[in-house]
C-alpha atoms as a PDB file:
ATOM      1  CA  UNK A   1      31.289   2.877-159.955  1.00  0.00           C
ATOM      2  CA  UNK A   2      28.175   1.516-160.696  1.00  0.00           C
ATOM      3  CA  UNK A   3      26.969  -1.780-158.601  1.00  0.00           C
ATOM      4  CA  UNK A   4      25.624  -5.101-160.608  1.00  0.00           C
ATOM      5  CA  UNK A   5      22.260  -3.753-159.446  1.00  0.00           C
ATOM      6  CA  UNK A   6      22.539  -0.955-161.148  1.00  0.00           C
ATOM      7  CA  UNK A   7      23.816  -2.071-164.077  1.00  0.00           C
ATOM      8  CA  UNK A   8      21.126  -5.227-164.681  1.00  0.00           C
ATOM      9  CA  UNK A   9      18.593  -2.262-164.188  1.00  0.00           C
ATOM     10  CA  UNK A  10      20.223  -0.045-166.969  1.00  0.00           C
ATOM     11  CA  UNK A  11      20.385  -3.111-169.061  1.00  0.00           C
ATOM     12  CA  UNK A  12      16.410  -3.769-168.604  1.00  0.00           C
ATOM     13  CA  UNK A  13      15.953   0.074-168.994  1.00  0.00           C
ATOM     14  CA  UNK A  14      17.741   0.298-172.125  1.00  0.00           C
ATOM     15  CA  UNK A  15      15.930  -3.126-173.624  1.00  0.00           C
ATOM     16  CA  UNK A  16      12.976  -1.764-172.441  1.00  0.00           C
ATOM     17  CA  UNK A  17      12.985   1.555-173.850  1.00  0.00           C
ATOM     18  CA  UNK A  18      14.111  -0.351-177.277  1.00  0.00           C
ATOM     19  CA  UNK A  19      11.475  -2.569-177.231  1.00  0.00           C
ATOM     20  CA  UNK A  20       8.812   0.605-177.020  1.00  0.00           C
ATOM     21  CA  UNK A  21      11.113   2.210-180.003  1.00  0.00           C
ATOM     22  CA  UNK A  22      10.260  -1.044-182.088  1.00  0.00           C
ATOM     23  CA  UNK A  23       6.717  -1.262-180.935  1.00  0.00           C
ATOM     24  CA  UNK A  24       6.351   2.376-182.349  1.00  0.00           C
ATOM     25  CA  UNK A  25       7.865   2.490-185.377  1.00  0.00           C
ATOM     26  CA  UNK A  26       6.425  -1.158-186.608  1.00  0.00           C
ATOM     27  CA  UNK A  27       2.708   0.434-185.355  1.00  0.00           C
ATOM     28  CA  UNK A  28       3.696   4.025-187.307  1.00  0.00           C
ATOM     29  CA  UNK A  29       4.485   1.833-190.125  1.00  0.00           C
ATOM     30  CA  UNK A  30       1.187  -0.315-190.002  1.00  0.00           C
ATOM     31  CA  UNK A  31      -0.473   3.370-189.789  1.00  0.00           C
ATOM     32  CA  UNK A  32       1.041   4.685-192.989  1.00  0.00           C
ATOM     33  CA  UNK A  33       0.369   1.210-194.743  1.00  0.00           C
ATOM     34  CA  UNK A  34      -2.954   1.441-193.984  1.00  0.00           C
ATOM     35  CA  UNK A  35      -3.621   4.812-195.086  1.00  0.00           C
ATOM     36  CA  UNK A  36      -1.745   4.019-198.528  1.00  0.00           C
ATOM     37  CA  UNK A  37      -3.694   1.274-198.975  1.00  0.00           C
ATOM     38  CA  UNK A  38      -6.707   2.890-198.774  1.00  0.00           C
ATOM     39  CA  UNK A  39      -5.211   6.052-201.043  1.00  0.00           C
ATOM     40  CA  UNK A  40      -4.900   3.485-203.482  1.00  0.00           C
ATOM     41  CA  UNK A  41      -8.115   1.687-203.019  1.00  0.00           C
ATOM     42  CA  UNK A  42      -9.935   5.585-203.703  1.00  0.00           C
ATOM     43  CA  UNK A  43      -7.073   5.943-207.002  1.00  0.00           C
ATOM     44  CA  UNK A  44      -8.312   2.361-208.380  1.00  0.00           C
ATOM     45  CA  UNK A  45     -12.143   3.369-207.871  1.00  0.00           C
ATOM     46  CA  UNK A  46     -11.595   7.019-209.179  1.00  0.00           C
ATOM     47  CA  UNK A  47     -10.183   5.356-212.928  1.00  0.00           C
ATOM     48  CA  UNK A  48     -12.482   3.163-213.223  1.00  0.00           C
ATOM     49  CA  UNK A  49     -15.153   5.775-212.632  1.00  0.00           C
ATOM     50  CA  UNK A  50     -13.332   7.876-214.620  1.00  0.00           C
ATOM     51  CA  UNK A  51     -13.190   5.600-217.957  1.00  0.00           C
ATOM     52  CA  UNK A  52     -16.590   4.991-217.743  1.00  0.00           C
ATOM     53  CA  UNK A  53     -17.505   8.453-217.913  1.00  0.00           C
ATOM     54  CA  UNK A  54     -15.251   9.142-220.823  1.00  0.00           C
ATOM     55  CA  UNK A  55     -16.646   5.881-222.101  1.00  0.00           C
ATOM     56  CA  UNK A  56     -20.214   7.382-221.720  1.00  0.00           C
ATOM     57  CA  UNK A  57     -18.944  10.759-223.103  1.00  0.00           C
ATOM     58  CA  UNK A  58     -17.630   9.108-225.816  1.00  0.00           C
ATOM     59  CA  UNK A  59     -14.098  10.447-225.613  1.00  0.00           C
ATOM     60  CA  UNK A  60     -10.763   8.885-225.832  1.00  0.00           C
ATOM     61  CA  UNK A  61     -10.024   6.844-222.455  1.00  0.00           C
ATOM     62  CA  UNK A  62      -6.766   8.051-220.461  1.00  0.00           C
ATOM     63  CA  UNK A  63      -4.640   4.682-220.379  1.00  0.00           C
ATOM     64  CA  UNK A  64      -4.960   2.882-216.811  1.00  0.00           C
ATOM     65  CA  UNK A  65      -0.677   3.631-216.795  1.00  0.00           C
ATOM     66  CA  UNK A  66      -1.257   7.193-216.864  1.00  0.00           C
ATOM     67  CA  UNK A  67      -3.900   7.038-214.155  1.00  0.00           C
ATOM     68  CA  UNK A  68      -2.226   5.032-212.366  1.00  0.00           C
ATOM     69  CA  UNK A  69       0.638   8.012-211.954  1.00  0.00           C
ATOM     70  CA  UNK A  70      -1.745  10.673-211.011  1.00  0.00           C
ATOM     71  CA  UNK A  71      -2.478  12.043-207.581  1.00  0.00           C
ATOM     72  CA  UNK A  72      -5.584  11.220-205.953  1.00  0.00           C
ATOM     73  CA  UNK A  73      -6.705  14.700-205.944  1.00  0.00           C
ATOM     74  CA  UNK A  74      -5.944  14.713-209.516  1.00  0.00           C
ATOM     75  CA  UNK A  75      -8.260  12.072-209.978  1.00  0.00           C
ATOM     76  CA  UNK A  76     -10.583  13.326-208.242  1.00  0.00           C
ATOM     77  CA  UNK A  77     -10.237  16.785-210.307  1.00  0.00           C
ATOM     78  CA  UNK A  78     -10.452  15.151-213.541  1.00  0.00           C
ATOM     79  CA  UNK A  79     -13.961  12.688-212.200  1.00  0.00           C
ATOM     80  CA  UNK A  80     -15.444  16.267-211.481  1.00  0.00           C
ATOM     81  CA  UNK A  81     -15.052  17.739-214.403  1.00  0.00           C
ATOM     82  CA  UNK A  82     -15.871  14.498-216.197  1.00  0.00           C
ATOM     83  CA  UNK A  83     -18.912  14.017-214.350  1.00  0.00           C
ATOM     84  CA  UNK A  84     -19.873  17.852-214.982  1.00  0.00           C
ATOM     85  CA  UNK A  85     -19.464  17.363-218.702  1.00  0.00           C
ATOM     86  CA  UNK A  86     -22.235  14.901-218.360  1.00  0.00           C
ATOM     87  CA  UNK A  87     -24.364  16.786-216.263  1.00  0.00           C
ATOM     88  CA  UNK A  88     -24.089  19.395-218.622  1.00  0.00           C
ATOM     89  CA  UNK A  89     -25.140  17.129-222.091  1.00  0.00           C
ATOM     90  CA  UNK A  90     -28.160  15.571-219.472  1.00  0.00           C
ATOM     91  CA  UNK A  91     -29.231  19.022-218.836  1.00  0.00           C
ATOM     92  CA  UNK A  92     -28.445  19.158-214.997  1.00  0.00           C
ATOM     93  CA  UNK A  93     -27.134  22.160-213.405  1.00  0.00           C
END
């Protein structure tokens, strides 16, 4: 049989060790919300980018919705090749 002082210190371990649990998670959490927020801060600048370069190619803009959908590495695909189509018609290798 456990004594009260044992007890009180199993109640102060478990709060304790919940407490860190919390304290985790909510700082994983600010982590991940960070990094999205900045995925989406590179996603916004990558349309815009890339509608002005269709806009200076003279080609049919991609909708902001359908941007909006697309992986930032697909972005960032499509802004290359966008960007090498207009290298190409300025004569730069």
């Amino acid at each position: 049989m456990m004594t009260q002082d044992e007890l009180e210190r199993d109640r102060y371990e478990s709060r304790l060790k919940m407490q860190r649990d919390i304290s985790a998670a909510l700082a994983d959490a600010r982590r991940e919300g960070a990094a999205q927020a900045v995925a989406r801060g590179r996603a916004q600048e990558l349309s815009r980018y890339i509608r002005s370069c269709q806009r200076w190619l003279r080609l049919a803009e991609t909708p902001e919705s359908q941007l909006r959908v697309m992986q930032v590495e697909e972005l960032e695909r499509l802004a290359q090749q966008l960007e090498n189509e207009m290298n190409a018609k300025l004569g730069k290798s």
